[in-house]
Protein backbone atom coordinates (compact mmCIF):
# COMPACT_ATOMS: atom_id res chain seq x y z
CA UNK A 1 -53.48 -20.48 -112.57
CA UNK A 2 -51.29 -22.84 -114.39
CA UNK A 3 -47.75 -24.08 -112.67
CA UNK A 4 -44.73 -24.74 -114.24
CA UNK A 5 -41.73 -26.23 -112.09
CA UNK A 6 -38.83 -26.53 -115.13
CA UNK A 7 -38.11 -23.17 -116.92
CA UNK A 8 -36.22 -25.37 -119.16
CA UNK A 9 -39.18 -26.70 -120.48
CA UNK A 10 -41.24 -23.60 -120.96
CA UNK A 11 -44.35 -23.70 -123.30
CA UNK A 12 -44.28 -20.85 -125.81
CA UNK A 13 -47.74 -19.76 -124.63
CA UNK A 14 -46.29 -19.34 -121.25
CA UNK A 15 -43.31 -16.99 -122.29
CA UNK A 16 -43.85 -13.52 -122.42
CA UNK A 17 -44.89 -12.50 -118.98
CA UNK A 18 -44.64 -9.33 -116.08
CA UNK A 19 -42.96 -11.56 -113.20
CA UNK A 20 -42.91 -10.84 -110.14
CA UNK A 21 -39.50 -12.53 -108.25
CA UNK A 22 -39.16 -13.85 -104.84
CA UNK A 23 -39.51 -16.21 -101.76
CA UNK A 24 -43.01 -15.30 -101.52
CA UNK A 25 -43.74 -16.80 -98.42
CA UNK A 26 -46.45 -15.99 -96.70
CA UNK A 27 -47.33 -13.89 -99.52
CA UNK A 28 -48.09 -10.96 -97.41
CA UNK A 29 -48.59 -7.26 -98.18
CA UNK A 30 -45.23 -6.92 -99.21
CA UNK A 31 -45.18 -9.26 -101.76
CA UNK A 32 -48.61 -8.30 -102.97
CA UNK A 33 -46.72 -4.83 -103.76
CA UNK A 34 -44.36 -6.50 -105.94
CA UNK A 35 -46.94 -8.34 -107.69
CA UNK A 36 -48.94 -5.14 -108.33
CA UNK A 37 -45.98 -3.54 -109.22
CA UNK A 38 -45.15 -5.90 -111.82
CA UNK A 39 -48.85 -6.08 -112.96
CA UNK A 40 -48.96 -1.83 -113.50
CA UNK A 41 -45.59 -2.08 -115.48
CA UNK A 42 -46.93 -4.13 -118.50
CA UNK A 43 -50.53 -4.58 -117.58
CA UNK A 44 -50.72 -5.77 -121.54
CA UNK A 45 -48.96 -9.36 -120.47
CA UNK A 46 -49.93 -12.18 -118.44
CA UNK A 47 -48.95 -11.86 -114.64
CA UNK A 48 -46.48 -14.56 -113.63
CA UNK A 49 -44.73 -15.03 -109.96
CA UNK A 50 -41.30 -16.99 -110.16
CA UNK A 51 -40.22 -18.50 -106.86
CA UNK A 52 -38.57 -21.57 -105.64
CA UNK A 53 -39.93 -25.17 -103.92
CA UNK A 54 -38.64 -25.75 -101.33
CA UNK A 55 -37.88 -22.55 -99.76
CA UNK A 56 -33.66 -22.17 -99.99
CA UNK A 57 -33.41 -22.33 -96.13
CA UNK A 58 -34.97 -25.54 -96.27
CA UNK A 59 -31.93 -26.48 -98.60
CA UNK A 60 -29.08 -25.28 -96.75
CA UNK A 61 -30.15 -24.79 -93.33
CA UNK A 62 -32.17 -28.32 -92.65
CA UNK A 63 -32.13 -28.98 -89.35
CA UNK A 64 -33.89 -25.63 -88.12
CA UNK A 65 -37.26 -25.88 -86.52
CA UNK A 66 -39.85 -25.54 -89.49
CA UNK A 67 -40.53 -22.04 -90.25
CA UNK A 68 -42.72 -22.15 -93.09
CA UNK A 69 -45.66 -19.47 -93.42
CA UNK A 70 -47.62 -20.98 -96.87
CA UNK A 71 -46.51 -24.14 -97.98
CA UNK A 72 -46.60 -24.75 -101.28
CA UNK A 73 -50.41 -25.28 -102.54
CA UNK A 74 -51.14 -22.59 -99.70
CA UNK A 75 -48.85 -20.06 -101.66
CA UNK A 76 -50.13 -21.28 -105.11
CA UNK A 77 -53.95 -20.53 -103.75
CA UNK A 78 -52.75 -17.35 -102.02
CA UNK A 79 -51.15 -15.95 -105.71
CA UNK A 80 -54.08 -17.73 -107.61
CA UNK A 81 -56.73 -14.87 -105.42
CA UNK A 82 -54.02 -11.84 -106.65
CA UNK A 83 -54.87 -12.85 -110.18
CA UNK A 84 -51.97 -14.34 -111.18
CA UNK A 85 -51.80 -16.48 -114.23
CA UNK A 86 -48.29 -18.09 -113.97
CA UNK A 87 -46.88 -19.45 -111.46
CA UNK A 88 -43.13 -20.89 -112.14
CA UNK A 89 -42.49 -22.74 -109.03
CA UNK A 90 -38.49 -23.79 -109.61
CA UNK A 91 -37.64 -27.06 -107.71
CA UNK A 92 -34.57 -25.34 -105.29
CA UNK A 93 -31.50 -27.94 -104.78
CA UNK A 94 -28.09 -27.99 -104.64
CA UNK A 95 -27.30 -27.81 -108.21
CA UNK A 96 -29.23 -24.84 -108.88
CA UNK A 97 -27.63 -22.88 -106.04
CA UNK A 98 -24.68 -23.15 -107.92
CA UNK A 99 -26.20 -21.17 -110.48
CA UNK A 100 -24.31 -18.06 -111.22
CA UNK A 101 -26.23 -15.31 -111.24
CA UNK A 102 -25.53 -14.36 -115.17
CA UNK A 103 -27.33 -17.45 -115.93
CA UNK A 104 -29.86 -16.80 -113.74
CA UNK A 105 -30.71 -13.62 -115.52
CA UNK A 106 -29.92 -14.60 -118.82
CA UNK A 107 -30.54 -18.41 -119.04
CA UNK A 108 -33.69 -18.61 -116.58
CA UNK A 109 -35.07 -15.20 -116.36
CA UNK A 110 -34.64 -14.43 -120.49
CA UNK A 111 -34.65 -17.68 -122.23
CA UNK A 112 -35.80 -19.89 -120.11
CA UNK A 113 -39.20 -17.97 -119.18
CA UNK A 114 -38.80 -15.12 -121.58
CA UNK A 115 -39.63 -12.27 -119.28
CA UNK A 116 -40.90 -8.94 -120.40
CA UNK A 117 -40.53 -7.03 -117.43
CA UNK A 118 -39.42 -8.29 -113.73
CA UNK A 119 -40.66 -6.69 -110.46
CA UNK A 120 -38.89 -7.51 -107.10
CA UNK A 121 -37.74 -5.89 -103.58
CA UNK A 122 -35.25 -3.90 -103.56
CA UNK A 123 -33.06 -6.31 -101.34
CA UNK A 124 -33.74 -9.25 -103.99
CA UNK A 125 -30.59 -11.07 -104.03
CA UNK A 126 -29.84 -14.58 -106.19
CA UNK A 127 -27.61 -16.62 -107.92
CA UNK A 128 -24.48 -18.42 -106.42
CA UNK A 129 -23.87 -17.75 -102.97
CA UNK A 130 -26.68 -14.86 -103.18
CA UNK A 131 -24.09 -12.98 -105.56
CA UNK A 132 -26.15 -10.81 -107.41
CA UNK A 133 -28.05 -7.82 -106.46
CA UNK A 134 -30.11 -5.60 -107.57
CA UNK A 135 -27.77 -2.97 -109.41
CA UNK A 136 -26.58 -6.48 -111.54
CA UNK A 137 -29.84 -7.43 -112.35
CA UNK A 138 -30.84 -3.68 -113.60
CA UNK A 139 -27.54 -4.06 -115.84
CA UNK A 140 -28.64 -6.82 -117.11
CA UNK A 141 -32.14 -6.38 -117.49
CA UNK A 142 -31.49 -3.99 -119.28
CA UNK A 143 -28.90 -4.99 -121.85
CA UNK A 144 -31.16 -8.11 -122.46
CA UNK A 145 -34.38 -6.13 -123.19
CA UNK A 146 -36.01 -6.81 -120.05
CA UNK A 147 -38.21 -4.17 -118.00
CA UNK A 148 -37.34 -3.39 -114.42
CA UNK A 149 -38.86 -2.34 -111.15
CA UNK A 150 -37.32 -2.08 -108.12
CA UNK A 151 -40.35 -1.73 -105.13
CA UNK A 152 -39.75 -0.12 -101.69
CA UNK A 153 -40.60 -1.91 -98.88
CA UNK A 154 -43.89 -1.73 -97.36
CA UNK A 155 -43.51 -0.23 -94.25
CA UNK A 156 -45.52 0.29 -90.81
CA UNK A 157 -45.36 1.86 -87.32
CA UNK A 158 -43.08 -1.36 -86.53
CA UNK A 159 -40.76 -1.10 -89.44
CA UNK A 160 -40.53 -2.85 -92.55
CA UNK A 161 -42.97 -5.89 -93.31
CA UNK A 162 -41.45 -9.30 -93.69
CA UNK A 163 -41.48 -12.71 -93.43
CA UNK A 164 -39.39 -12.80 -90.14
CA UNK A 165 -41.69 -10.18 -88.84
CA UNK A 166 -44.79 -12.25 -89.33
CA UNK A 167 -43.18 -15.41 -88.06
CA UNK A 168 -42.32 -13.60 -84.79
CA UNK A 169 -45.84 -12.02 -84.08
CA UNK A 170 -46.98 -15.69 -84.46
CA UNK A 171 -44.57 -17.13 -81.96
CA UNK A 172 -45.11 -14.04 -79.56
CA UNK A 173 -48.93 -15.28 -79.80
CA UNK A 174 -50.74 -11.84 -81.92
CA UNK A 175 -52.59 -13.68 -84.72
CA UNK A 176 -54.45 -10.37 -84.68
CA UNK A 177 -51.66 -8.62 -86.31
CA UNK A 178 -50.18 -11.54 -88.49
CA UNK A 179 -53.82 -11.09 -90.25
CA UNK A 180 -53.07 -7.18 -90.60
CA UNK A 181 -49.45 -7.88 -92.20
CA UNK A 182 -50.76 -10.31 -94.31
CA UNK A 183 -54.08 -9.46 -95.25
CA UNK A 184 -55.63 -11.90 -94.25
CA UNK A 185 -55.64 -14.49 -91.64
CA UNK A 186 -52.73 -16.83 -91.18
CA UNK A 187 -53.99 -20.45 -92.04
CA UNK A 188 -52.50 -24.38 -90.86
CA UNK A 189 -53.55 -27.06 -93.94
CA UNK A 190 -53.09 -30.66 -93.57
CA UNK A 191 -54.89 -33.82 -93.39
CA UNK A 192 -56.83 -34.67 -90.35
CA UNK A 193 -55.25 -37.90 -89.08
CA UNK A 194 -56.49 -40.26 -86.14
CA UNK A 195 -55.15 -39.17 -82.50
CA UNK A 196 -56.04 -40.68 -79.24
CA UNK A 197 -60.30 -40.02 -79.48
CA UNK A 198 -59.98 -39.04 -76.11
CA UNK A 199 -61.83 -35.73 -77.24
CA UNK A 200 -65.00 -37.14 -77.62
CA UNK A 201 -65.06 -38.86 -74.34
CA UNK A 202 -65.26 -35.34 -72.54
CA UNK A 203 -67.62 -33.94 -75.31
CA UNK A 204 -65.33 -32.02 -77.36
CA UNK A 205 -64.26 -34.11 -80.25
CA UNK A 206 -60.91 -32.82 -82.29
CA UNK A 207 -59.88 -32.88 -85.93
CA UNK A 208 -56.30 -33.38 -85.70
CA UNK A 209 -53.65 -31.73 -87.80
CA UNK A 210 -49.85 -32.53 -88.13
CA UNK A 211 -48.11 -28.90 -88.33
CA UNK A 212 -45.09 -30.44 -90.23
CA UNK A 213 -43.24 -28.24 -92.03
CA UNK A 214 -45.85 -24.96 -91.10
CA UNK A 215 -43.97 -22.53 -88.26
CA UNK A 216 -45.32 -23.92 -84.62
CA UNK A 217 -46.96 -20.47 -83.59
CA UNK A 218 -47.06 -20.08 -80.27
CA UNK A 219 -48.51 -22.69 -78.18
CA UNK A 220 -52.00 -22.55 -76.47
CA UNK A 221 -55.53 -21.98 -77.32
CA UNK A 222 -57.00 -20.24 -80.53
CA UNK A 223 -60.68 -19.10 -81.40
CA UNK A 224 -60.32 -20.26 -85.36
CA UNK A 225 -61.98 -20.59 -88.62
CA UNK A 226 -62.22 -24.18 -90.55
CA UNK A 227 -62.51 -24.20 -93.61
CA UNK A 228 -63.20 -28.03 -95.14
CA UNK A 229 -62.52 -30.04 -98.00
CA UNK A 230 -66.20 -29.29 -99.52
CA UNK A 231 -65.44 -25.07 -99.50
CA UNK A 232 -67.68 -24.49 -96.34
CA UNK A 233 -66.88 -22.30 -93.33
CA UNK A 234 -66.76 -23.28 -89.86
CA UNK A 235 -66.17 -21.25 -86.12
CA UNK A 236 -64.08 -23.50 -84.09
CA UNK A 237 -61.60 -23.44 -80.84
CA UNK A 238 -58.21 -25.40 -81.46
CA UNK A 239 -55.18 -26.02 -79.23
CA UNK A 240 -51.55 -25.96 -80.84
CA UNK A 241 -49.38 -28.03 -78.31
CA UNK A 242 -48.10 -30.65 -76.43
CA UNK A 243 -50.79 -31.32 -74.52
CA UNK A 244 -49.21 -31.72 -71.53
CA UNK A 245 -52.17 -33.22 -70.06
CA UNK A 246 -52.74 -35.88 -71.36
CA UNK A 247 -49.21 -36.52 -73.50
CA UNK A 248 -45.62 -36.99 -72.23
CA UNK A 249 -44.04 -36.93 -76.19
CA UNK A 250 -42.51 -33.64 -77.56
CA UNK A 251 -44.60 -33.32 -80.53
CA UNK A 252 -46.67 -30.11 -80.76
CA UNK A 253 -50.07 -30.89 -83.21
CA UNK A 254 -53.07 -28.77 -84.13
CA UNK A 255 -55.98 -29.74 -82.64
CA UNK A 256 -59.84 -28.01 -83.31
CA UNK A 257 -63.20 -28.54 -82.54
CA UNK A 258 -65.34 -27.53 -84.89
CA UNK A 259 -69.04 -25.69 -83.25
CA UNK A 260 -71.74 -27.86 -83.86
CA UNK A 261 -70.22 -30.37 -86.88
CA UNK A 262 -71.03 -34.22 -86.11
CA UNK A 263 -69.05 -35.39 -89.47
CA UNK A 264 -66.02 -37.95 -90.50
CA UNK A 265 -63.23 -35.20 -91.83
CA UNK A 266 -60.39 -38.42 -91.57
CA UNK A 267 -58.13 -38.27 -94.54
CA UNK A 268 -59.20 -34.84 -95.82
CA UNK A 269 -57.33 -31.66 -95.98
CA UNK A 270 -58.75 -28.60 -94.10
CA UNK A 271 -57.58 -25.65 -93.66
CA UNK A 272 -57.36 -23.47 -89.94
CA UNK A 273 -57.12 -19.80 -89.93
CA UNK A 274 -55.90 -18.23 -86.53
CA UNK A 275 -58.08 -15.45 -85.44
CA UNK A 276 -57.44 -14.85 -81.83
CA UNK A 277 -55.06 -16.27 -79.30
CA UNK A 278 -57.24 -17.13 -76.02
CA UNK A 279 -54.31 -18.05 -73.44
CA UNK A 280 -51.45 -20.13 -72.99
CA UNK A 281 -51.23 -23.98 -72.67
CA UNK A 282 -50.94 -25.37 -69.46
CA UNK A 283 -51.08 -28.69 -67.76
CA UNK A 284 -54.28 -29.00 -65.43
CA UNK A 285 -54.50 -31.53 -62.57
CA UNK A 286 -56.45 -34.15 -64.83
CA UNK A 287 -59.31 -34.80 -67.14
CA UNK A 288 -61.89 -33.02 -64.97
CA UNK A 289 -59.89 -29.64 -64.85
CA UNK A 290 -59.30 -29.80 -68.46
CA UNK A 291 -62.88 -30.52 -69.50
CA UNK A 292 -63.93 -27.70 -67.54
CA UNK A 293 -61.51 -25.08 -69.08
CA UNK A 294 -62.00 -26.59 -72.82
CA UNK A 295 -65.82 -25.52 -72.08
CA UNK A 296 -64.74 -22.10 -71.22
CA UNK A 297 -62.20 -21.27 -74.14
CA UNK A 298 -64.89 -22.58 -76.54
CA UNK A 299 -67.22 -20.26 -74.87
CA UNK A 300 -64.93 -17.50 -75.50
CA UNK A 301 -63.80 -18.55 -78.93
CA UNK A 302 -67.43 -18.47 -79.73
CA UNK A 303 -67.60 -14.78 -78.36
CA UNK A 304 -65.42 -13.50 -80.21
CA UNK A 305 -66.04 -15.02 -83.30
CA UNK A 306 -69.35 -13.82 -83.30
């Protein structure tokens, strides 16, 4: 998939494309419609995604927690499996907030990229202070020479499927139905940094993981799968936490033992998918207590992993 971030600096072999329009993160069954959608509307043209790094809350809403559900090589990997072939991935700041939303149609979507047809939500809103909508962009789609569609949202037994949605399921502690929303499981990537190595001294060493900007789901034990910088699969129990333990700081980190792996994964990226929640964190009386119950969720996280 090739990535553009400047759609002022376009290649003519990358103009011409079906794009699909949006946050896009988590890109979860939702946006997976849109990208279809735009894919069966000019199935003749390359498939292209347009989106924004960082995400716009990110911009004007800073000091939230992080809330992130695919950062930004997760969501280029995650668009990359849908069979996209474009990916413009516009660098979101100030200034271009201040965009109107005429040039956003006409100067980004039309010159800039040179968009066949668009596909988006039917809530897609953009430009300065979010001030155009849908009915302006089918105006001006249209008057421009631009294809249109306007996709329904995908819709369950809970409602309609979103971003928010999926965040909350994580923080409520359902990884189970995060995977369902998404289609597929919900993954943590980051480098594996040194901790404390007090892991190994009880027998369970840990790869730890900074959560940065990912969403902190919520906190406790998870039967996972690993998968490491060399493409291979791993079963694995991890805690998300405190660790209140062994640790009186605030900071909640990622940490998973991987089943039967006895190799140096410091400085390399790898990539945790959540596939069950097992229970909550607690603090036990000391190491003993903790030992002990680390033995039994990696018992269980190896039960239902198969």
């Amino acid at each position: 998939m090739w990535i553009l971030h400047d759609w002022r600096t376009v290649p003519p072999d990358a103009r011409g494309a079906t794009v699909a329009l949006g946050n896009m993160d988590g890109v979860h069954l939702g946006h997976q419609s849109v990208i279809r959608a735009a894919h069966a509307a000019r199935p003749d043209a390359p498939l292209a995604v347009l989106t924004f790094e960082p995400h716009p809350r990110e911009v004007f809403r800073p000091d939230d927690p992080p809330f992130r559900l695919t950062l930004s090589a997760e969501r280029a990997d995650a668009l990359a499996a849908l069979g996209v072939d474009l990916l413009y991935e516009l660098r979101f700041d100030r200034d271009f907030s201040l965009m109107s939303a005429e040039d956003f149609v006409a100067k980004v979507l039309h010159q800039g990229v040179g968009a066949r047809h668009i596909a988006c939500g039917q809530d897609f809103a953009f430009g300065r202070r979010r001030g155009g909508d849908t009915a302006f962009l089918a105006a001006r789609a249209e008057a421009l020479g631009m294809g249109l569609t306007l996709v329904p949202p995908v819709t369950d037994a809970h409602g309609p499927l979103s971003s928010t949605r999926i965040r909350r399921v994580l923080q409520d502690g359902y990884p189970e139905r995060a995977t369902a929303e998404l289609g597929r499981p919900w993954t943590i990537r980051g480098e594996v940094v040194h901790g404390e190595k007090r892991g190994r001294t009880i027998g369970f060493p840990t790869a730890n993981v900074k959560l940065g900007r990912h969403l902190e789901p919520a906190r406790g034990v998870y039967a996972v799968k690993v998968r490491l910088a060399d493409g291979t699969f791993h079963n694995g129990v991890a805690n998300i936490g405190r660790r209140p333990t062994v640790n009186a700081g605030t900071e909640s980190r990622l940490e998973v033992n991987i089943f039967d792996f006895g190799g140096d994964l410091y400085g390399q990226d790898i990539t945790v998918a959540l596939i069950a929640y097992i229970r909550a964190e607690v603090k036990f009386s000391g190491l003993d207590a903790l030992t002990a119950q680390i033995a039994r969720d990696a018992a269980e996280a190896r039960l239902v992993l198969g």
